[in-house]
C-alpha atoms as a PDB file:
ATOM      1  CA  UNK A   1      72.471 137.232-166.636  1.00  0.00           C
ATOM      2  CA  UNK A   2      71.730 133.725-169.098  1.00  0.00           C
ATOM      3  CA  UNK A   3      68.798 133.872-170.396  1.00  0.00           C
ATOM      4  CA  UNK A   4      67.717 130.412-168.544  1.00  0.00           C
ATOM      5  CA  UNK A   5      68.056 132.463-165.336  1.00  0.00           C
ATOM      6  CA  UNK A   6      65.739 134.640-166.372  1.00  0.00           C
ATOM      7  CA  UNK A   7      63.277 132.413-167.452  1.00  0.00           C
ATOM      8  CA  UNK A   8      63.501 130.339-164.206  1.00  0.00           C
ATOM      9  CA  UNK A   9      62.444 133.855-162.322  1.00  0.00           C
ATOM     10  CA  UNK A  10      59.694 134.955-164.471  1.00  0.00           C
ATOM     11  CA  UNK A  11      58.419 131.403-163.949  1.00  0.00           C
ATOM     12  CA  UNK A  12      58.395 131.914-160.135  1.00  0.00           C
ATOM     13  CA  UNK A  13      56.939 135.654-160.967  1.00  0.00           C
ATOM     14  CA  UNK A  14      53.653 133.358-162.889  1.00  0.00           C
ATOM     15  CA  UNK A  15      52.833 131.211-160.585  1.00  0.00           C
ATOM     16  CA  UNK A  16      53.146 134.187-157.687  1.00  0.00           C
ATOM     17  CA  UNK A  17      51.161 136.107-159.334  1.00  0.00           C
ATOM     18  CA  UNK A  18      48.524 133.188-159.935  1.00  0.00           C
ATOM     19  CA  UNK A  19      48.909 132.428-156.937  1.00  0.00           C
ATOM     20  CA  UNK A  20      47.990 135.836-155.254  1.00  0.00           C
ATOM     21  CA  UNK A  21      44.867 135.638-157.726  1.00  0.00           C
ATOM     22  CA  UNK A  22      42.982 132.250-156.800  1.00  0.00           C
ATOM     23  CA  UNK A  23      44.374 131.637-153.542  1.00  0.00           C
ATOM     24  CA  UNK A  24      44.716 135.516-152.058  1.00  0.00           C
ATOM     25  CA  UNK A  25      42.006 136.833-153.911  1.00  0.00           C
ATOM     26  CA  UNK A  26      43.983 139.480-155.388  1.00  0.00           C
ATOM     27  CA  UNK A  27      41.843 141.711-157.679  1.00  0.00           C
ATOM     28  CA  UNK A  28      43.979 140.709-160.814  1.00  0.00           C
ATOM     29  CA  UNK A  29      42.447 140.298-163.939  1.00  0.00           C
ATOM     30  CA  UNK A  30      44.759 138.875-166.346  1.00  0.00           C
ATOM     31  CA  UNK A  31      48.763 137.885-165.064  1.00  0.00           C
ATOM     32  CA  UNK A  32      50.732 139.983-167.076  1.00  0.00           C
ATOM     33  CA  UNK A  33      53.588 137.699-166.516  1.00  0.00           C
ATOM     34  CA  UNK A  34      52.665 134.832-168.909  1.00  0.00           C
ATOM     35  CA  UNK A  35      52.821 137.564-172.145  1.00  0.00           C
ATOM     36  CA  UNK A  36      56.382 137.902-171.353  1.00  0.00           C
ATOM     37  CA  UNK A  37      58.992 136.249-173.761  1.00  0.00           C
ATOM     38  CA  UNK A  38      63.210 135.755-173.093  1.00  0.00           C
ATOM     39  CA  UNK A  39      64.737 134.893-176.128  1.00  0.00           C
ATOM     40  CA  UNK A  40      67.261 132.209-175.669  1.00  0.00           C
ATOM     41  CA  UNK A  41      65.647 130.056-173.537  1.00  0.00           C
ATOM     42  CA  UNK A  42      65.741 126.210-173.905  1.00  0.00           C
ATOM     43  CA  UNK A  43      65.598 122.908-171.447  1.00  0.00           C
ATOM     44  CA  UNK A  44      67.466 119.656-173.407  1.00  0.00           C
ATOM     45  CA  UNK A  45      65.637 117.756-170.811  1.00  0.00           C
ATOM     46  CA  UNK A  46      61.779 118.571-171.503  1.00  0.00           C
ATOM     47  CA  UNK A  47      60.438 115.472-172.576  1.00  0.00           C
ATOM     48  CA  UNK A  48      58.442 116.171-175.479  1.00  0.00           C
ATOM     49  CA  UNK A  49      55.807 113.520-175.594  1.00  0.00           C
ATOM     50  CA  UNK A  50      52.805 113.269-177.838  1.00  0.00           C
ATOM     51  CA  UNK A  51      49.321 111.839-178.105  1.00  0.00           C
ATOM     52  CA  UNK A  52      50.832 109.247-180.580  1.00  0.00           C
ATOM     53  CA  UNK A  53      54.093 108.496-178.178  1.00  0.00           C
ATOM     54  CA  UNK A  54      51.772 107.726-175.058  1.00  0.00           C
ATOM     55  CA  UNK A  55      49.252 105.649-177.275  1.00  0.00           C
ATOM     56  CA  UNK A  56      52.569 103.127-178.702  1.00  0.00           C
ATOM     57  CA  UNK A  57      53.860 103.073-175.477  1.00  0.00           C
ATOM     58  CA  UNK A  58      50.930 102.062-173.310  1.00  0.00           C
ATOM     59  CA  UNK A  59      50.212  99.600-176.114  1.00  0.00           C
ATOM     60  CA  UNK A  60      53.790  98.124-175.753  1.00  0.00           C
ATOM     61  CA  UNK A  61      53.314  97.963-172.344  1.00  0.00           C
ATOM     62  CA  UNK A  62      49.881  96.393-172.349  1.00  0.00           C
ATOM     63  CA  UNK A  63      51.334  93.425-174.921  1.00  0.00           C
ATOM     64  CA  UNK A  64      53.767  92.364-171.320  1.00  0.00           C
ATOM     65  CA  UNK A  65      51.973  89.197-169.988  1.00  0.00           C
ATOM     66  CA  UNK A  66      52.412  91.271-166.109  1.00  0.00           C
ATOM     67  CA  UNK A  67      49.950  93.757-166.636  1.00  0.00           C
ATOM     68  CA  UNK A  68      51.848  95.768-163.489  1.00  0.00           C
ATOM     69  CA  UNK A  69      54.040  97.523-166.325  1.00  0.00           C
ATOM     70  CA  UNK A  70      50.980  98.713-167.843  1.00  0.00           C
ATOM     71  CA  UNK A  71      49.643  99.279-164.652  1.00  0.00           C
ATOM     72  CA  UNK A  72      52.749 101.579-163.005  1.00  0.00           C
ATOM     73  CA  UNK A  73      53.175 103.998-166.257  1.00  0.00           C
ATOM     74  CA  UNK A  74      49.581 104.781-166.369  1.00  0.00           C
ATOM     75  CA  UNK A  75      49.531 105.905-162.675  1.00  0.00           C
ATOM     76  CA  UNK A  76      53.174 107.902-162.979  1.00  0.00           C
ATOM     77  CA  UNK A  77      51.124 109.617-166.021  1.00  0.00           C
ATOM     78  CA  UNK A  78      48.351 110.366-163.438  1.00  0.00           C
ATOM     79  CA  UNK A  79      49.469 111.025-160.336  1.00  0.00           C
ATOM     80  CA  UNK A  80      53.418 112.671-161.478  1.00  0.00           C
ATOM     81  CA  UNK A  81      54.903 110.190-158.231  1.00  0.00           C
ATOM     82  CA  UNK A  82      58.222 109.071-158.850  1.00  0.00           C
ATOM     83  CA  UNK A  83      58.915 104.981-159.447  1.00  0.00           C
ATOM     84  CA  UNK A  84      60.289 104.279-155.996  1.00  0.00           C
ATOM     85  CA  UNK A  85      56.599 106.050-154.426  1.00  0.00           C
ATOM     86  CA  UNK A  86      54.848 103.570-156.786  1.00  0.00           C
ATOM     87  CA  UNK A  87      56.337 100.305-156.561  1.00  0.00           C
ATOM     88  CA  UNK A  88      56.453 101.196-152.178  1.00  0.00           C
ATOM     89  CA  UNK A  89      52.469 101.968-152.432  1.00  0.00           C
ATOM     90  CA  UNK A  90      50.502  99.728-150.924  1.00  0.00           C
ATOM     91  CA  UNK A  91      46.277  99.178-150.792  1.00  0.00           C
ATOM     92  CA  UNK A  92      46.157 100.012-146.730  1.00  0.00           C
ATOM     93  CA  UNK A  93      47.502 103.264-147.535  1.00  0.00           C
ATOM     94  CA  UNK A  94      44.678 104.471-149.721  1.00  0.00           C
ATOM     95  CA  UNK A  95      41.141 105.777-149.089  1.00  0.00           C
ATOM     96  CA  UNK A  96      39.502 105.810-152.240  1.00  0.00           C
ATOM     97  CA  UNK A  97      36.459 107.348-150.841  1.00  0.00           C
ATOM     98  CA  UNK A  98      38.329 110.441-149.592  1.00  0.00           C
ATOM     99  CA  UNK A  99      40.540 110.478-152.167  1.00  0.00           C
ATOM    100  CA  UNK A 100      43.321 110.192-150.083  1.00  0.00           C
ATOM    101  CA  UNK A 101      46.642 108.391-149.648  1.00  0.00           C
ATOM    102  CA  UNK A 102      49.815 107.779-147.782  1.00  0.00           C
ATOM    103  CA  UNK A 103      52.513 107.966-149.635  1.00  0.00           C
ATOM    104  CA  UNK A 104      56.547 106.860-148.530  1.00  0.00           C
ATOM    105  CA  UNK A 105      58.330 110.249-149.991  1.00  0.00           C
ATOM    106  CA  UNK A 106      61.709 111.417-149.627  1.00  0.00           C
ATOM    107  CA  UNK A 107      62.933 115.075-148.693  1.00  0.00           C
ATOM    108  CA  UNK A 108      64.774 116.925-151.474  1.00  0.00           C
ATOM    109  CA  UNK A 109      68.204 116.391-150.459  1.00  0.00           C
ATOM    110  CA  UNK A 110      68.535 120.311-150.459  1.00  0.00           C
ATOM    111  CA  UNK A 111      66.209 120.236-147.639  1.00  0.00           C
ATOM    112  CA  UNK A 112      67.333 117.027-144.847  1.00  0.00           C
ATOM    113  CA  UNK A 113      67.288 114.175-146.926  1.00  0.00           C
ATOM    114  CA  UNK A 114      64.658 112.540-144.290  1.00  0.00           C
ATOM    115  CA  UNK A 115      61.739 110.683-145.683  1.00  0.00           C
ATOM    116  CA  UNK A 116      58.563 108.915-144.231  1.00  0.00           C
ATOM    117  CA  UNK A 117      54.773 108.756-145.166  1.00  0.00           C
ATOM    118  CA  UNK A 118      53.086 111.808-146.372  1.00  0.00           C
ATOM    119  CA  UNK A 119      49.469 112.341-146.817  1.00  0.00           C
ATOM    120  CA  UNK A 120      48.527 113.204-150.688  1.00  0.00           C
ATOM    121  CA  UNK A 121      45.195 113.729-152.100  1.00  0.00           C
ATOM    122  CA  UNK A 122      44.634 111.381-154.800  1.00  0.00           C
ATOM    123  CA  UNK A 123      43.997 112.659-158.468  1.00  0.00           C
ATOM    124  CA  UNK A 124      40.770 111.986-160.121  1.00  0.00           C
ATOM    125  CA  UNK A 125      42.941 110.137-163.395  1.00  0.00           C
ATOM    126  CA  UNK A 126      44.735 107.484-160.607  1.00  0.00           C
ATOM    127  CA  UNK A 127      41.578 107.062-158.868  1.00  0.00           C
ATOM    128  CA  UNK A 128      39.699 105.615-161.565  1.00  0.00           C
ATOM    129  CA  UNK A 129      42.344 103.741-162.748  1.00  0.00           C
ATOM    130  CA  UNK A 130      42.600 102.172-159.318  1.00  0.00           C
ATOM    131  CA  UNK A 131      39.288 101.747-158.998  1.00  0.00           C
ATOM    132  CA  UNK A 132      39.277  99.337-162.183  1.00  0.00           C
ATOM    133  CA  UNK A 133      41.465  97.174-160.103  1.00  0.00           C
ATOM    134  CA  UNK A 134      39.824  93.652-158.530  1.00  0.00           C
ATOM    135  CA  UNK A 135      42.507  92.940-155.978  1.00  0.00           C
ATOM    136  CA  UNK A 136      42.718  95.301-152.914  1.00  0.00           C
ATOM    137  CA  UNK A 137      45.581  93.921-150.602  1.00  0.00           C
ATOM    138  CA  UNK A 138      49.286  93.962-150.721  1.00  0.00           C
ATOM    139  CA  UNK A 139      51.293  96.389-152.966  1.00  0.00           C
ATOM    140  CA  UNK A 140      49.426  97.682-155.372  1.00  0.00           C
ATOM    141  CA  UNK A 141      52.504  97.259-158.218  1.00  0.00           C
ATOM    142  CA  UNK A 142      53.455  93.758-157.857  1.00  0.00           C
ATOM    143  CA  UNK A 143      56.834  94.258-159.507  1.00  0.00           C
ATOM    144  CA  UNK A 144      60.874  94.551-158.175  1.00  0.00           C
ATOM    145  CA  UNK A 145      62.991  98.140-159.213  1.00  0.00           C
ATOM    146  CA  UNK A 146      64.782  95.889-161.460  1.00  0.00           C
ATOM    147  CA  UNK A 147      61.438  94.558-163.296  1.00  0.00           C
ATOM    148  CA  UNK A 148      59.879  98.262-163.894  1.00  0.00           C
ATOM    149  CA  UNK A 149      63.250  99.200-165.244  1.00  0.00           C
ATOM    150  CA  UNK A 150      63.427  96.945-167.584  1.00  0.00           C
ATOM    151  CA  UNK A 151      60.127  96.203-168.564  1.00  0.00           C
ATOM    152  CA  UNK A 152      59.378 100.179-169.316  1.00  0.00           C
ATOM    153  CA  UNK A 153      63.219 100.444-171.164  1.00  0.00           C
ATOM    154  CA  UNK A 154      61.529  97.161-173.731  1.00  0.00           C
ATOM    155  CA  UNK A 155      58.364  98.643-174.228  1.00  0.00           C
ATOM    156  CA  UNK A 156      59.795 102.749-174.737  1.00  0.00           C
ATOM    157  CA  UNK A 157      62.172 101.150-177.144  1.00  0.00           C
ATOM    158  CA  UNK A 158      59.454  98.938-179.267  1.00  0.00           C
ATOM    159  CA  UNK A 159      57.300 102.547-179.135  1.00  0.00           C
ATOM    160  CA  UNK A 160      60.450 104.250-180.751  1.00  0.00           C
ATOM    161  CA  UNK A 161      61.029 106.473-177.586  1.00  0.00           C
ATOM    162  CA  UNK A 162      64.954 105.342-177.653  1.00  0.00           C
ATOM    163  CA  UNK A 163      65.324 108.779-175.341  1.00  0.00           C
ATOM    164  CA  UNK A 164      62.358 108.287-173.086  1.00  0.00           C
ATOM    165  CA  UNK A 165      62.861 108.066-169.088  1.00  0.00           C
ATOM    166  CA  UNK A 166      60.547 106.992-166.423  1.00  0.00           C
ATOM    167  CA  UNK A 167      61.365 109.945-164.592  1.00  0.00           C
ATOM    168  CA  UNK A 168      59.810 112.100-167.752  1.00  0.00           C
ATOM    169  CA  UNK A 169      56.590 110.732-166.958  1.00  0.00           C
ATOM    170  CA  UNK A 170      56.549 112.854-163.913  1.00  0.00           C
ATOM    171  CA  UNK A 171      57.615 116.251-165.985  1.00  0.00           C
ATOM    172  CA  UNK A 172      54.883 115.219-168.160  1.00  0.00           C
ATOM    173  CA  UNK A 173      52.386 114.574-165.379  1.00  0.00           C
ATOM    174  CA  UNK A 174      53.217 117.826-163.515  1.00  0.00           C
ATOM    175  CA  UNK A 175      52.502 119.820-167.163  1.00  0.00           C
ATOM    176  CA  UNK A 176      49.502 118.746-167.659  1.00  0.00           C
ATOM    177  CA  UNK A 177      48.542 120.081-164.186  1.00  0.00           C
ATOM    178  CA  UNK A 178      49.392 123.261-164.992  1.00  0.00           C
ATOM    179  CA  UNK A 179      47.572 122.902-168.356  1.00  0.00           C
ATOM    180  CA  UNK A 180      44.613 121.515-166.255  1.00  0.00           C
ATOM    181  CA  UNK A 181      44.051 124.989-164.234  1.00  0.00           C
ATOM    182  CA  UNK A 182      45.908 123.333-161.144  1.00  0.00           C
ATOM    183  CA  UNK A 183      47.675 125.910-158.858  1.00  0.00           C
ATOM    184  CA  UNK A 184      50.959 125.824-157.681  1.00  0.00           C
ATOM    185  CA  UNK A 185      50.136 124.544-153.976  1.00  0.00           C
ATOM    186  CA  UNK A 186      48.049 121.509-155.331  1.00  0.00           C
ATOM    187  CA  UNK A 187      50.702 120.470-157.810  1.00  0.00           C
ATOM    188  CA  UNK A 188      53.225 120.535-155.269  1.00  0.00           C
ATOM    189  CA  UNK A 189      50.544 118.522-153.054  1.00  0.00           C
ATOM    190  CA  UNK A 190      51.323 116.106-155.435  1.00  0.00           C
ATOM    191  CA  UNK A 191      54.067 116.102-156.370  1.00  0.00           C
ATOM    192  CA  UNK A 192      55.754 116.914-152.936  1.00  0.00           C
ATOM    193  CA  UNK A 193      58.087 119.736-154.193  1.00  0.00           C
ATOM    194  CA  UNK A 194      58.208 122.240-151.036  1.00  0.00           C
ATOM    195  CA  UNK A 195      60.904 124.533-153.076  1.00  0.00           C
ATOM    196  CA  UNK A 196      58.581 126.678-156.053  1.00  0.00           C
ATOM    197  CA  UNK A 197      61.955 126.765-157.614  1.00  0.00           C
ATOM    198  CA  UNK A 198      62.619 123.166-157.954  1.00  0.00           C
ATOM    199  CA  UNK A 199      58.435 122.579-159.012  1.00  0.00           C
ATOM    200  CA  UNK A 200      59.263 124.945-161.874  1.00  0.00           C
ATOM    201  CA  UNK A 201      61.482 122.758-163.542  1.00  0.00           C
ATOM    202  CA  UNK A 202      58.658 120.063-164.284  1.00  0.00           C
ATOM    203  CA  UNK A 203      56.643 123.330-165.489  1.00  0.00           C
ATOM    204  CA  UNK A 204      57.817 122.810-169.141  1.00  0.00           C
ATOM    205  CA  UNK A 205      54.827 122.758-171.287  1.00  0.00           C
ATOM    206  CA  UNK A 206      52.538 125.314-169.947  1.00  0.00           C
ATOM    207  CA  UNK A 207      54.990 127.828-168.614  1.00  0.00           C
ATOM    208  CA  UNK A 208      57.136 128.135-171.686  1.00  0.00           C
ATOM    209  CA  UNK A 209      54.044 129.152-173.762  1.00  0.00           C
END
């Protein structure tokens, strides 16, 4: 057995075992599962991303005269949504007082492929940054797939992120929900992974600790 295979199980084992604890009630004091170690282990896909990197890259982006680029890679650093969920969101669909949206998601393709709206509690980060925003009606990222592309590929490369994708913000997101004390069912809330296996994989930072 690789030792990535491993390492994807004892992941699972974690968040089980957390889960058991604060959902279940499980008389567990400590999970024994996140002392555990597997030599060998790596992923040449977690992003590493630092205080610094996020600070020259929001900057870059906030120096774009459409302040939607700015606007779009703070709430994928918030919220973990994918591009497409973003630039499809639209004001009608959210209830800031319930913290509450409607969100156009797509299946896993694993799963049926289907997609339609999906109700997703909003996280306290978006919110406020929402909030901050004077016009209510229409989308609420005012931009075309081919604008966010290429606005966020100028800005990462100005920032000296030459690596950097869009869809890292959302394995960056998802870690620092796990490094917030979020459980596994109100990540995937979130997020919108249904498979714990396939949530795992954004589980980078605080998992691998």
């Amino acid at each position: 057995v690789k030792p990535n295979t491993v390492m994807r199980e004892l992941r699972i084992l974690r968040v089980l075992i957390d889960w058991a604890k604060d959902e279940r009630g499980a008389e567990i004091k400590d999970n024994p599962a996140r002392h555990l170690r597997v030599r060998g282990t790596g992923d040449a896909r977690a992003p590493f991303f630092t205080n610094e990197d996020e600070k020259r890259l929001l900057f870059e982006l906030s120096q774009m005269s459409n302040p939607n680029h700015l606007r779009l890679t703070k709430l994928a650093l918030a919220t973990g949504f994918r591009r497409s969920e973003l630039l499809s969101l639209t004001w009608r669909n959210i209830d800031l007082k319930k913290k509450l949206l409607y969100i156009y998601r797509k299946n896993c393709a694993a799963i049926d492929n289907s997609s339609g709206l999906r109700l997703v509690p909003l996280p306290e980060k978006a919110q406020k940054i929402l909030e901050e925003l004077q016009r209510r009606d229409g989308k609420v990222i005012e931009l075309s797939k081919g604008a966010a592309r290429n606005g966020f590929d100028k800005a990462r490369k100005k920032a000296g992120l030459e690596t950097l994708r869009f869809h890292d913000l959302r394995h960056i997101a998802i870690s620092r929900m796990w490094s917030s004390g979020m459980n596994a069912l109100e990540i995937s809330a979130c997020s919108g992974h249904r498979d714990i296996k396939m949530l795992m994989r954004y589980s980078h930072f605080q998992l691998s600790i």
